[in-house]
Protein backbone atom coordinates (compact mmCIF):
# COMPACT_ATOMS: atom_id res chain seq x y z
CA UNK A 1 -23.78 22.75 11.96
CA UNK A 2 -21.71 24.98 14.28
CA UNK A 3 -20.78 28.20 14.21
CA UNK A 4 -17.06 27.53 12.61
CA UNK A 5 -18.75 25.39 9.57
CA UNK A 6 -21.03 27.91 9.13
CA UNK A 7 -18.84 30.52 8.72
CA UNK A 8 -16.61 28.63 6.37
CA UNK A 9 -19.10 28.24 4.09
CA UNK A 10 -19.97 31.60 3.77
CA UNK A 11 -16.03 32.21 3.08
CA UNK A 12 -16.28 29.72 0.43
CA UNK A 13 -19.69 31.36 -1.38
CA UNK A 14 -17.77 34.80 -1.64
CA UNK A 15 -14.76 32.81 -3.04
CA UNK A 16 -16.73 31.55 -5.93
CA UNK A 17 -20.06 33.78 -6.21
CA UNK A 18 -19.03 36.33 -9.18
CA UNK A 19 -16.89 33.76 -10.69
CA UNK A 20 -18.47 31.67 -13.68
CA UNK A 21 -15.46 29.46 -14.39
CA UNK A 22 -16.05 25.88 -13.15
CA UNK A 23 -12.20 25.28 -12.70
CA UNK A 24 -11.57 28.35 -10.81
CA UNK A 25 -13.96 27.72 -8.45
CA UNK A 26 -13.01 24.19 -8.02
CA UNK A 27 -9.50 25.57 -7.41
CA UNK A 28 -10.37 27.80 -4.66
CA UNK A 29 -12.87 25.35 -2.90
CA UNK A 30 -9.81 22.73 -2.68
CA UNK A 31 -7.59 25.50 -1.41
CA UNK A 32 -9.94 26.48 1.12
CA UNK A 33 -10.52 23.54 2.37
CA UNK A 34 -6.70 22.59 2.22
CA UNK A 35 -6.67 25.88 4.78
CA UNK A 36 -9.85 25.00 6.91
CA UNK A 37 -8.92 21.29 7.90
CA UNK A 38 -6.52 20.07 9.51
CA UNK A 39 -4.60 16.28 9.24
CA UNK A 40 -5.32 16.22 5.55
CA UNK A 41 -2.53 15.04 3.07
CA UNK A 42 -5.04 15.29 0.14
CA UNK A 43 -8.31 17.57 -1.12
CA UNK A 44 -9.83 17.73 -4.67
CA UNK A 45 -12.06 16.76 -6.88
CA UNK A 46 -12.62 14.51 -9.76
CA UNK A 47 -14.43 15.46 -12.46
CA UNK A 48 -17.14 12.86 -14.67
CA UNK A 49 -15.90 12.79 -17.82
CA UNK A 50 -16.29 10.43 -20.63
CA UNK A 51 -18.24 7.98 -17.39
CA UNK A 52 -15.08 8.32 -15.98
CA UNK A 53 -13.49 10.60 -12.69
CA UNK A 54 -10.90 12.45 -14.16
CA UNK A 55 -8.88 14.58 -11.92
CA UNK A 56 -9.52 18.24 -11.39
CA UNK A 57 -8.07 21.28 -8.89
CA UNK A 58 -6.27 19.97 -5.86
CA UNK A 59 -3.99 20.31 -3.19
CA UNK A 60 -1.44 17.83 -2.21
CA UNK A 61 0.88 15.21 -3.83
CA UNK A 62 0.40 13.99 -7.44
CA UNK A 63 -2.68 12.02 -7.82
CA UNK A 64 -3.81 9.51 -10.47
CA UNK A 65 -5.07 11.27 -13.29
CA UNK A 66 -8.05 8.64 -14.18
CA UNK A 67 -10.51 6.69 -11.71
CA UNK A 68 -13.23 4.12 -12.80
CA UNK A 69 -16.61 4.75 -11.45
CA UNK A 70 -17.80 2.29 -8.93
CA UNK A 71 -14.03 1.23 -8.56
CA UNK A 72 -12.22 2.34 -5.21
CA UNK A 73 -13.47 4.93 -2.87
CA UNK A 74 -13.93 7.56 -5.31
CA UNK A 75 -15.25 5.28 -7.77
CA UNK A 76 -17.99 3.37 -5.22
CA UNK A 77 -19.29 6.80 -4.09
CA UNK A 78 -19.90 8.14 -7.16
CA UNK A 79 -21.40 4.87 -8.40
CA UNK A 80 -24.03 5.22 -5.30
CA UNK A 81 -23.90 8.73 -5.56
CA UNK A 82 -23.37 8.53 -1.55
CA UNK A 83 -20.68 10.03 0.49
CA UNK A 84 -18.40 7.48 1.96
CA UNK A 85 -16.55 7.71 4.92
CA UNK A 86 -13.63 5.52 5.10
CA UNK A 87 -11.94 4.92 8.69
CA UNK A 88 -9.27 2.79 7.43
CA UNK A 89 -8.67 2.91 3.52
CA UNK A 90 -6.36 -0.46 3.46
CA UNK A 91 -9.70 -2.51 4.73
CA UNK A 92 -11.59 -0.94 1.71
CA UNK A 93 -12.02 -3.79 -0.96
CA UNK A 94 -10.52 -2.26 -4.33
CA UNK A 95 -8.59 0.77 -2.64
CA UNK A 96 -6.60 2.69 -5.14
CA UNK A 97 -3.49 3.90 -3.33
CA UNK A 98 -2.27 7.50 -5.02
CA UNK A 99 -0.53 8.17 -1.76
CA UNK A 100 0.76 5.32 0.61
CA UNK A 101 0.37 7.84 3.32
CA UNK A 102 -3.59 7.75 3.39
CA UNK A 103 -5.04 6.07 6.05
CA UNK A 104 -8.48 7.19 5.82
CA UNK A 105 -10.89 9.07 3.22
CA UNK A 106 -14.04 10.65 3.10
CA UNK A 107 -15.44 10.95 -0.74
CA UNK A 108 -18.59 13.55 -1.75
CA UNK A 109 -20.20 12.93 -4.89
CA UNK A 110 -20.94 15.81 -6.49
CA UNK A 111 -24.80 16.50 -8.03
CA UNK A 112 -26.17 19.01 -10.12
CA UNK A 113 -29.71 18.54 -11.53
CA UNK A 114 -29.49 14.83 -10.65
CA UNK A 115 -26.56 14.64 -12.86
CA UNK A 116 -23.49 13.21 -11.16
CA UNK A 117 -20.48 16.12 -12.40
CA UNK A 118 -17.90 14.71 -9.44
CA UNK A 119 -16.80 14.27 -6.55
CA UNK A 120 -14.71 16.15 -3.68
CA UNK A 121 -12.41 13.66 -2.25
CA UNK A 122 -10.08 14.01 0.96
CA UNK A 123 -7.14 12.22 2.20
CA UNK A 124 -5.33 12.23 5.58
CA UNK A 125 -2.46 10.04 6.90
CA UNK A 126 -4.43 9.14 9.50
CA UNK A 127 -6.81 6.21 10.95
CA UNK A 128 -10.48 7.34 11.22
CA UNK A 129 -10.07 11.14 10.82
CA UNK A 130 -13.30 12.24 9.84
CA UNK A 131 -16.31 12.39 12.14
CA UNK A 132 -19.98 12.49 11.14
CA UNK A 133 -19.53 16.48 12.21
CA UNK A 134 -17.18 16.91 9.13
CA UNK A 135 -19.39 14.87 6.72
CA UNK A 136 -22.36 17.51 7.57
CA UNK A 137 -19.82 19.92 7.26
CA UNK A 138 -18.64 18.55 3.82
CA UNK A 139 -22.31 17.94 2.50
CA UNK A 140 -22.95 21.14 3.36
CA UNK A 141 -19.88 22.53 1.30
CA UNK A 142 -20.42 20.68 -1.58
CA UNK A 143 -24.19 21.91 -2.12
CA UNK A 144 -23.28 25.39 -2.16
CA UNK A 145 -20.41 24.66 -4.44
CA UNK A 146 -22.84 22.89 -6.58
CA UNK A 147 -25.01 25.75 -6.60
CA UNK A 148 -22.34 27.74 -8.04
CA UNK A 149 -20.98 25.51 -10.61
């Protein structure tokens, strides 16, 4: 990971390190990483609840409130409980379209304990944004959030 990743994630543990409350922290992840990348239209996370994703912090646009697991992007990755990386969301079978804008996604499921408690998804209005540099990035983010939560 480079030196830029690195140093984001370090921003993000003091964000969240004395703070016990789960939504807070979820808050303040999405909002950092609404500030760290760029060509986003979308970050947050959904939260399992009731075996479904129901949504949590964000930044961006309304979003649908309620996603089926193993149903659209969101949905498949937490299913698998691997991150998906989706070049061009209109070829994904089953896309749910909360924004018309989004052209591409990259979903990380969320794991504590080997319990599934979400997933961080992102959203960007265009084709084939993320690279494998930003999933490393993301996985990266997402286990020290973890560790937090």
């Amino acid at each position: 990971m480079n030196s830029v990743n690195k140093t984001r994630i370090q921003v993000l543990e003091s964000l969240i390190k004395d703070e016990p409350n789960r939504i807070t922290n979820l808050a303040n992840a999405s909002a950092w990483l609404n500030e760290c990348l760029d060509k986003i239209n979308w970050v947050g996370f959904y939260l399992v609840e009731d075996n479904e994703l129901v949504l949590g912090p964000f930044q961006g646009k309304t979003a649908c409130v309620r996603l089926t697991i193993g149903k659209g992007v969101c949905g498949t990755a937490a299913k698998e409980r691997e991150i998906l990386r989706v070049p061009d969301v209109h070829e994904f079978p089953g896309h749910i379209a909360c924004d018309a804008a989004s052209r591409s996604e990259i979903v990380v499921p969320l794991i504590k304990g080997g319990t599934l408690i979400g997933v961080l998804d992102i959203d960007s209005p265009i084709c084939d944004r993320f690279s494998e540099d930003d999933q490393q990035f993301l996985e990266a983010f997402a286990e020290t959030l973890v560790a937090y939560l």
